[in-house]
N, C-alpha and C. Protein backbone atom coordinates (compact mmCIF):
# COMPACT_ATOMS: atom_id res chain seq x y z
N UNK A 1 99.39 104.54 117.18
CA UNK A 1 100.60 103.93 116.60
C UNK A 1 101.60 103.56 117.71
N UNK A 2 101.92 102.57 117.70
CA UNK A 2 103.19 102.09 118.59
C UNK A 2 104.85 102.90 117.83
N UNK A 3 105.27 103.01 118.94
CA UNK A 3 106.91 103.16 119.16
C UNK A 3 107.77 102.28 117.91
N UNK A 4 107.65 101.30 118.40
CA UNK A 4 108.04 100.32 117.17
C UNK A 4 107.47 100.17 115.92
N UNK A 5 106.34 100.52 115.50
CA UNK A 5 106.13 100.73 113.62
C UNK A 5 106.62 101.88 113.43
N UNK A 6 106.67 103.02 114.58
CA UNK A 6 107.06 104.00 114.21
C UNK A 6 108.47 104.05 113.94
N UNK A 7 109.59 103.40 114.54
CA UNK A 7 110.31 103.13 114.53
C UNK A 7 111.43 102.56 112.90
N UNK A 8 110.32 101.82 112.90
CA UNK A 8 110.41 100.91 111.53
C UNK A 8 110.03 101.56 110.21
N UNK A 9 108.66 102.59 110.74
CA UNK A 9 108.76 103.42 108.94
C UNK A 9 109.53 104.91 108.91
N UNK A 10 109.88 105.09 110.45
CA UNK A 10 111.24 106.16 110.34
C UNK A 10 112.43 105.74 109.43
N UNK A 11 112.72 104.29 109.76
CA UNK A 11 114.13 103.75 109.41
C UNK A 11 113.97 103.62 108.08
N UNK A 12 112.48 102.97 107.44
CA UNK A 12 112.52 102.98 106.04
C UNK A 12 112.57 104.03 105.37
N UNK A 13 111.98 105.64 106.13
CA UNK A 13 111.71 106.43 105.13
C UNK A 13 113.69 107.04 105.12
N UNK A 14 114.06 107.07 105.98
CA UNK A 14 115.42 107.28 106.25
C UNK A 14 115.99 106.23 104.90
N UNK A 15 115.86 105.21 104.96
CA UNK A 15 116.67 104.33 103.88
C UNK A 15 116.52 105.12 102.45
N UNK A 16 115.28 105.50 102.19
CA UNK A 16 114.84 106.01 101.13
C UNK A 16 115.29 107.51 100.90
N UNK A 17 115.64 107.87 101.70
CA UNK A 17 115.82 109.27 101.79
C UNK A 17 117.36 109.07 101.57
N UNK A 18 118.39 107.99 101.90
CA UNK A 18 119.87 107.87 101.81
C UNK A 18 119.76 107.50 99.98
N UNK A 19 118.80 106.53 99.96
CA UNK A 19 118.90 106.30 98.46
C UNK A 19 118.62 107.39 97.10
N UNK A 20 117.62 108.41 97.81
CA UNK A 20 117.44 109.24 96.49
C UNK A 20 118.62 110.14 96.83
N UNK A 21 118.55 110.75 98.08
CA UNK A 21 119.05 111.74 99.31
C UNK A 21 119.10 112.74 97.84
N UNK A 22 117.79 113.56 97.24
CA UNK A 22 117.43 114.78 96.60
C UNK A 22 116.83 115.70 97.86
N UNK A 23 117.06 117.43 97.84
CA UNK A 23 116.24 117.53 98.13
C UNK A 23 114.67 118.11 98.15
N UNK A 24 114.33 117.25 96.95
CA UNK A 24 112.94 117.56 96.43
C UNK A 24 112.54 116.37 97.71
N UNK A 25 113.26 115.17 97.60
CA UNK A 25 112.51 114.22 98.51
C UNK A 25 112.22 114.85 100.32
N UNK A 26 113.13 115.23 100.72
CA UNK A 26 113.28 115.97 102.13
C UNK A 26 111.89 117.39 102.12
N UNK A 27 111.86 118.28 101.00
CA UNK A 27 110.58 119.17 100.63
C UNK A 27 109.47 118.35 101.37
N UNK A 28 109.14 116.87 100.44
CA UNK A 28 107.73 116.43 100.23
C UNK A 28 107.37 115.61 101.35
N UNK A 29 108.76 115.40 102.01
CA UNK A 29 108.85 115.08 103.34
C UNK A 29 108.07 115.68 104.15
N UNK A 30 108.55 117.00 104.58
CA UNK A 30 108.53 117.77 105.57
C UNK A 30 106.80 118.26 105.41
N UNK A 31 106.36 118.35 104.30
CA UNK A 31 105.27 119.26 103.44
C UNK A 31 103.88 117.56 103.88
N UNK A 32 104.44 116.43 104.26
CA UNK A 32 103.92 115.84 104.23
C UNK A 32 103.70 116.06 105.99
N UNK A 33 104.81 116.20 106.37
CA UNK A 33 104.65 116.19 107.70
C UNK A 33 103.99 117.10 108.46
N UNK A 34 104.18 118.43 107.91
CA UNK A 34 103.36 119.54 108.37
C UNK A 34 101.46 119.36 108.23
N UNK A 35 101.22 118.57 106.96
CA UNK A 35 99.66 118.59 106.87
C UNK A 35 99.37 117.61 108.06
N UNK A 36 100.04 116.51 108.12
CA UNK A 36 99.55 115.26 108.94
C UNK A 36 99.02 115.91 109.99
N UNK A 37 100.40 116.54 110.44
CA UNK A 37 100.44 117.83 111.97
C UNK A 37 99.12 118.54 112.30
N UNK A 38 99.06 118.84 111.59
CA UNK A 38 98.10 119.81 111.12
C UNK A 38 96.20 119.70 111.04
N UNK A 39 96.49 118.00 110.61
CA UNK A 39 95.17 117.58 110.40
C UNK A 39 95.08 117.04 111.90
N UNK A 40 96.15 116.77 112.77
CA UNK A 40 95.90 115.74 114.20
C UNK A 40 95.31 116.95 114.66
N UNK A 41 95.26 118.23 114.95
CA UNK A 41 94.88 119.53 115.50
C UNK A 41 92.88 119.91 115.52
């Protein structure tokens, strides 16, 4: 992945995250982020 998509679906998931800004959304976030992590290992 480049810098710049990364960049770009940071900023979207950020947009999305100002728009619900629950934090069930920030949970499924993080819970998403840990497996990804997890599976690169």
């Amino acid at each position: 992945m480049t810098t710049l998509k990364l960049n770009s679906m940071s900023r979207l998931i950020l947009n999305r995250i100002q728009v619900f800004s629950k934090p069930v959304i920030w949970i499924c976030f993080f819970r998403v982020m840990v497996s990804f992590f997890l599976k690169q290992r």
